[in-house]
Protein backbone atom coordinates (compact mmCIF):
# COMPACT_ATOMS: atom_id res chain seq x y z
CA UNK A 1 -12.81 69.33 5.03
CA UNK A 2 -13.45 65.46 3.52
CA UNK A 3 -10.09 65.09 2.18
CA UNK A 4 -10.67 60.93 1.96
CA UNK A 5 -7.82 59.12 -0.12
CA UNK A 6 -8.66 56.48 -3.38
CA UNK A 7 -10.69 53.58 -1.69
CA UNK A 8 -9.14 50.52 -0.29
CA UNK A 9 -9.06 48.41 -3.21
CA UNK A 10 -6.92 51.18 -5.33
CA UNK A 11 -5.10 51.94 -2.23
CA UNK A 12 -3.99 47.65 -2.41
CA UNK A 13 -3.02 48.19 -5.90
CA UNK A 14 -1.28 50.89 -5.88
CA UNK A 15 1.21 50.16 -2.75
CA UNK A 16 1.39 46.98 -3.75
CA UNK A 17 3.42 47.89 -6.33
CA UNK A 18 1.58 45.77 -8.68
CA UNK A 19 1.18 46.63 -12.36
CA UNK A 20 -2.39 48.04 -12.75
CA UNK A 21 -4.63 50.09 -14.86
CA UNK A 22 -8.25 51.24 -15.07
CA UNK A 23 -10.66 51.68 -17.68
CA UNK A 24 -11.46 55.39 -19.29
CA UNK A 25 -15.20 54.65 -17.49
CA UNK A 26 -13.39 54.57 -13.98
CA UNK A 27 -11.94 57.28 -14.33
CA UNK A 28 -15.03 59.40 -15.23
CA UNK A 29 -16.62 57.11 -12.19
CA UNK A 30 -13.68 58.33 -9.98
CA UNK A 31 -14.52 62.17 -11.33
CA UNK A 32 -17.95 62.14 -10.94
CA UNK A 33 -18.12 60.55 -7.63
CA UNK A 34 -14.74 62.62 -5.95
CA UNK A 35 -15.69 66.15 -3.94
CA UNK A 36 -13.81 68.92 -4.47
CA UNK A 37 -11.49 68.43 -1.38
CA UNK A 38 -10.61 65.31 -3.17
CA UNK A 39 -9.54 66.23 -6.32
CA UNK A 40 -5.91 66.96 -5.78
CA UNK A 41 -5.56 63.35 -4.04
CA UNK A 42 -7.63 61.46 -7.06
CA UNK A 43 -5.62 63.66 -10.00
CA UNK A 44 -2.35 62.82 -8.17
CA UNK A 45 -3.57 59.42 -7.99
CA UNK A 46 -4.83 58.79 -11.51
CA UNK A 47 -1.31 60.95 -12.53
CA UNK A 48 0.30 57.30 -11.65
CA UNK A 49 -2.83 55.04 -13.81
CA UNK A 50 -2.67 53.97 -16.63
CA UNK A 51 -6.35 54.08 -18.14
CA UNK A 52 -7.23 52.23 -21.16
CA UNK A 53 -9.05 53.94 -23.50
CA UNK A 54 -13.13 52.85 -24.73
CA UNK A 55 -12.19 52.65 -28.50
CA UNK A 56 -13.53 50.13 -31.24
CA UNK A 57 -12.64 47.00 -29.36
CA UNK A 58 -14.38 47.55 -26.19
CA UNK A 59 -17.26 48.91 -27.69
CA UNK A 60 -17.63 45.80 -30.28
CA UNK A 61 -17.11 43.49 -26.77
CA UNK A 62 -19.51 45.21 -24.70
CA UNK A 63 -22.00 44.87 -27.45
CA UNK A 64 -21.83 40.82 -27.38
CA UNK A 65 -21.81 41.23 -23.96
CA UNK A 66 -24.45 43.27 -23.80
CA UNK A 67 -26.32 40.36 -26.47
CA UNK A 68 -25.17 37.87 -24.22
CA UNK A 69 -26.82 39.12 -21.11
CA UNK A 70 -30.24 40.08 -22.83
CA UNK A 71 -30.39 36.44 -24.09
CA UNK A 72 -29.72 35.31 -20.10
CA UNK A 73 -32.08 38.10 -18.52
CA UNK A 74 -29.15 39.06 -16.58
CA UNK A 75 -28.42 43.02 -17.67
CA UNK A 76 -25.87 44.50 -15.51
CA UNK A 77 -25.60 48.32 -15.87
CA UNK A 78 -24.02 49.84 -18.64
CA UNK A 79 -20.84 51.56 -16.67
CA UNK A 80 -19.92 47.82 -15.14
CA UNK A 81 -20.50 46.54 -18.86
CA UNK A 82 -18.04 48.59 -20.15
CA UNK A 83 -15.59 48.27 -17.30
CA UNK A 84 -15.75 44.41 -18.05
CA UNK A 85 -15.70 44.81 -21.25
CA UNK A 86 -12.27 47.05 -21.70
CA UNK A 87 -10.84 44.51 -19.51
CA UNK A 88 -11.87 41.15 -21.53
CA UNK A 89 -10.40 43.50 -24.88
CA UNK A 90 -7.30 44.16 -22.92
CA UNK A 91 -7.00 40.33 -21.76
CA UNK A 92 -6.74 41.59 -17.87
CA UNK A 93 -8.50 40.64 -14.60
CA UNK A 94 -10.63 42.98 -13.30
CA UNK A 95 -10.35 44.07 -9.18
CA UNK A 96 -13.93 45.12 -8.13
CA UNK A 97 -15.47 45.50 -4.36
CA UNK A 98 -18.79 44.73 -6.06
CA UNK A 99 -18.13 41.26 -7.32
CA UNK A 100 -22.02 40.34 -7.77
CA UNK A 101 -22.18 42.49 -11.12
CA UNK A 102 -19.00 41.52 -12.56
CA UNK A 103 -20.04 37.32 -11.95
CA UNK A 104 -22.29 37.21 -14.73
CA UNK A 105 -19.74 38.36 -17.12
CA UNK A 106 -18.48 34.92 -19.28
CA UNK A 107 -14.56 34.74 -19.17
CA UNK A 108 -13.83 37.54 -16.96
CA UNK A 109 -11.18 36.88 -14.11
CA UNK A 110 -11.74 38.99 -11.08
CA UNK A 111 -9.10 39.19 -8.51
CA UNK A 112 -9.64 38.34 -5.03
């Protein structure tokens, strides 16, 4: 029985004691991606998140994003979009493993 806690970087977060929070697009990520042995661990987990909603903001950024990128020919897919873009609305780094899709992104701070 795979009964594998949050990854590493949520793990740093989250014992860290650092304020943090995740975008409503992580946490479907985190859904659709956890096995069933998981899910206790990942809803006790996101129990302690606060996730920020995809309302009329985000979805107005991630569009200018979006215009942005297709003007560059650098499209990044449409869940890190929208990740990046709930941040930029919230005025919040972002913490990603995958730093190469976030880089393209025009004012967004990503934590080390």
């Amino acid at each position: 029985m795979n009964t594998r806690r949050p990854g590493p970087i949520f793990k740093k977060f989250s014992t860290a004691r650092k304020a943090y929070s995740i975008s409503a697009i992580t946490e479907y990520e985190i859904y659709t991606g956890a096995k069933t042995a998981q899910m206790d661990l990942w809803n006790e987990f996101l129990d302690k998140t606060t996730v920020l909603p995809f309302d009329k903001e985000v979805a107005r950024m991630a569009f200018g994003i979006n215009r942005d990128l297709k003007r560059k020919r650098k499209l990044t897919d449409t869940a890190d979009l929208l990740i990046a873009s709930t941040a930029l609305a919230n005025n919040l780094p972002i913490a990603t493993l995958n730093k190469r899709h976030f880089e393209r992104i025009e004012g967004l701070s990503i934590v080390d």
